[in-house]
C-alpha atoms as a PDB file:
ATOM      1  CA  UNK A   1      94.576 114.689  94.383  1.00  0.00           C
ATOM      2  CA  UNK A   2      96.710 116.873  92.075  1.00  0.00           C
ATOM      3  CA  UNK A   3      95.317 120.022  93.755  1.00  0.00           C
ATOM      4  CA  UNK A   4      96.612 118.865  97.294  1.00  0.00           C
ATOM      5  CA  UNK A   5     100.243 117.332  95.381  1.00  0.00           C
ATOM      6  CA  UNK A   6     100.743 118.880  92.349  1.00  0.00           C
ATOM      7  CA  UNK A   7     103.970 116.390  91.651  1.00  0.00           C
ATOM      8  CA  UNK A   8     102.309 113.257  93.539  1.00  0.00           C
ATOM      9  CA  UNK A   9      99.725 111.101  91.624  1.00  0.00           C
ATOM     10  CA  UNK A  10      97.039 109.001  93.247  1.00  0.00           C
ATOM     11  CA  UNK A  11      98.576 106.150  93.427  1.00  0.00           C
ATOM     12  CA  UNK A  12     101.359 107.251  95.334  1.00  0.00           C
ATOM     13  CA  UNK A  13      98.853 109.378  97.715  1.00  0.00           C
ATOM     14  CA  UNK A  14      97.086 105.597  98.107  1.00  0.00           C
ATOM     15  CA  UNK A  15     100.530 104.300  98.827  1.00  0.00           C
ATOM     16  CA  UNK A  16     101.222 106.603 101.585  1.00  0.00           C
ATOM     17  CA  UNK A  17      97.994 106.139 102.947  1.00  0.00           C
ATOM     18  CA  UNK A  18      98.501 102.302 103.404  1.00  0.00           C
ATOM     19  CA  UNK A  19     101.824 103.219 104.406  1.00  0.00           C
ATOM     20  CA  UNK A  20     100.623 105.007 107.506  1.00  0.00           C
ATOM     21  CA  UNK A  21      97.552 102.501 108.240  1.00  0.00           C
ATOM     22  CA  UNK A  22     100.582 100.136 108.171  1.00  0.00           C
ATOM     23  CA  UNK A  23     102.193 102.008 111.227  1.00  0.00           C
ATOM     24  CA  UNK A  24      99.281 102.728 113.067  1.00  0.00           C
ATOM     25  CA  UNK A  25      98.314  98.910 113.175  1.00  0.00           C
ATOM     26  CA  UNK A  26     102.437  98.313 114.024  1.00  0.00           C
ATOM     27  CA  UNK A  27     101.925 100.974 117.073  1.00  0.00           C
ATOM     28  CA  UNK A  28      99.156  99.103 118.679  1.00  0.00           C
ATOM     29  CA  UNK A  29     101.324  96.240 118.291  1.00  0.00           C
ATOM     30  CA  UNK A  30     103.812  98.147 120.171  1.00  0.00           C
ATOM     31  CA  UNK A  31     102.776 100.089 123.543  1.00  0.00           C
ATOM     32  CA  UNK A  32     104.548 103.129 124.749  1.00  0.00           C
ATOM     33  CA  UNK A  33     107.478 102.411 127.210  1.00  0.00           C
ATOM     34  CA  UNK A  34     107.959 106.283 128.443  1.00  0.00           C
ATOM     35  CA  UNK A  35     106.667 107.795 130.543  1.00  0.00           C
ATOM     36  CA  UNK A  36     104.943 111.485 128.982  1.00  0.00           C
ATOM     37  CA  UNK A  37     107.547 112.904 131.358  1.00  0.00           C
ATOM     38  CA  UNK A  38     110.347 110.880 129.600  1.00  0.00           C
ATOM     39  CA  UNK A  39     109.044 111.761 126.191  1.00  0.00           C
ATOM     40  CA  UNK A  40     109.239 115.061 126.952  1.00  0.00           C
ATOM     41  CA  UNK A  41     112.796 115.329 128.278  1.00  0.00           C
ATOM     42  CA  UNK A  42     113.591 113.058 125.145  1.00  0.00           C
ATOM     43  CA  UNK A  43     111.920 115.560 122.622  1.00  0.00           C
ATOM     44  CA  UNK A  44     113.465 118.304 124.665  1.00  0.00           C
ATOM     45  CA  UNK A  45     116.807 116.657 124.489  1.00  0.00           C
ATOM     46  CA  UNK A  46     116.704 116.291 120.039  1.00  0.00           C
ATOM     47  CA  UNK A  47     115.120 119.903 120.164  1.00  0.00           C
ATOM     48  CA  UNK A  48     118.522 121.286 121.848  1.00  0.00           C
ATOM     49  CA  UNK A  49     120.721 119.535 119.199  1.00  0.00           C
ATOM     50  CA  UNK A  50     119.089 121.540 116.409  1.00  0.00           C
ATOM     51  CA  UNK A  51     120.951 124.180 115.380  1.00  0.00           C
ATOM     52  CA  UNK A  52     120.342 127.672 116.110  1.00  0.00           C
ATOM     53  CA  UNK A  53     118.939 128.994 112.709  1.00  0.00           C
ATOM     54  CA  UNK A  54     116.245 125.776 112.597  1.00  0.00           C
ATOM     55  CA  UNK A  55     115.499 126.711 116.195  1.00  0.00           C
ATOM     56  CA  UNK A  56     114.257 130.173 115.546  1.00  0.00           C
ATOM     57  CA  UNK A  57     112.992 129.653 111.990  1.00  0.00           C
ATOM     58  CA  UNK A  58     109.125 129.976 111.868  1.00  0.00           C
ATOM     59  CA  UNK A  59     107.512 126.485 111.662  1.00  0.00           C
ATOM     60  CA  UNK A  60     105.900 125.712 108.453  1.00  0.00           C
ATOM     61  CA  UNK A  61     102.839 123.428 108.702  1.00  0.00           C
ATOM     62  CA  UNK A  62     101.489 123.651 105.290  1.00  0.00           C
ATOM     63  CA  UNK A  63     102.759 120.392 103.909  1.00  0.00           C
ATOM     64  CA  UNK A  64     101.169 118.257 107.176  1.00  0.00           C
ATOM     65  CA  UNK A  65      97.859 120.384 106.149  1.00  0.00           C
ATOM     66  CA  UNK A  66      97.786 119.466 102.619  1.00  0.00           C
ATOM     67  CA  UNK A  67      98.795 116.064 103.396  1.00  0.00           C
ATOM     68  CA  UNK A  68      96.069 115.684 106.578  1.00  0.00           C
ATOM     69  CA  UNK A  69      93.367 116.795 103.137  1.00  0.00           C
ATOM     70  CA  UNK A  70      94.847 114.492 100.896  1.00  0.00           C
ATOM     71  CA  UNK A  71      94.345 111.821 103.413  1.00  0.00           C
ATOM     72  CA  UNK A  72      90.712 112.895 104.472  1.00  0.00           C
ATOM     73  CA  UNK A  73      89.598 112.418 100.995  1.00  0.00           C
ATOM     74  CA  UNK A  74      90.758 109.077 100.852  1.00  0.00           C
ATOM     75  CA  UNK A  75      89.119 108.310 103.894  1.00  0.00           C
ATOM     76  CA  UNK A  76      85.410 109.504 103.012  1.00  0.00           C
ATOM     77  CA  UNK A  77      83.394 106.331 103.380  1.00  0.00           C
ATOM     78  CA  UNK A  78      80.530 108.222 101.329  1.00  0.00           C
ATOM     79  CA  UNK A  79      81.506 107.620  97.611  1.00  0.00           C
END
């Protein structure tokens, strides 16, 4: 784990982990009520109230990548 968090120990990777299996089981509970159209105009809508300078700065995926790694380790079901 330390190589994908440096500053984040196991046990809080495991935490986060159950955190999101939390939501995911919460969101079947819970079906969408928009539309993809309405989404989109929604998302559009938040996008606009960024400012300018987060608007144009270059989007930095690393930390979703590291995290998606983390995650995938925890997930192996051949240990």
């Amino acid at each position: 784990m330390s190589r994908f968090y440096p500053g984040l120990s196991p046990t809080a990777v495991r935490a986060r982990a159950e955190s999101l299996e939390r939501f995911s089981a919460w969101e079947l509970a819970h079906p969408r009520r928009l539309s993809p159209d309405a989404a989109l105009e929604g998302i559009a809508a938040l996008y606009e109230l960024l400012p300018k300078v987060s608007r144009v700065r270059a989007v930095d995926a690393s930390g979703v990548i590291a995290m998606h790694k983390a995650l995938s380790v925890l997930a192996r079901t051949d240990r």
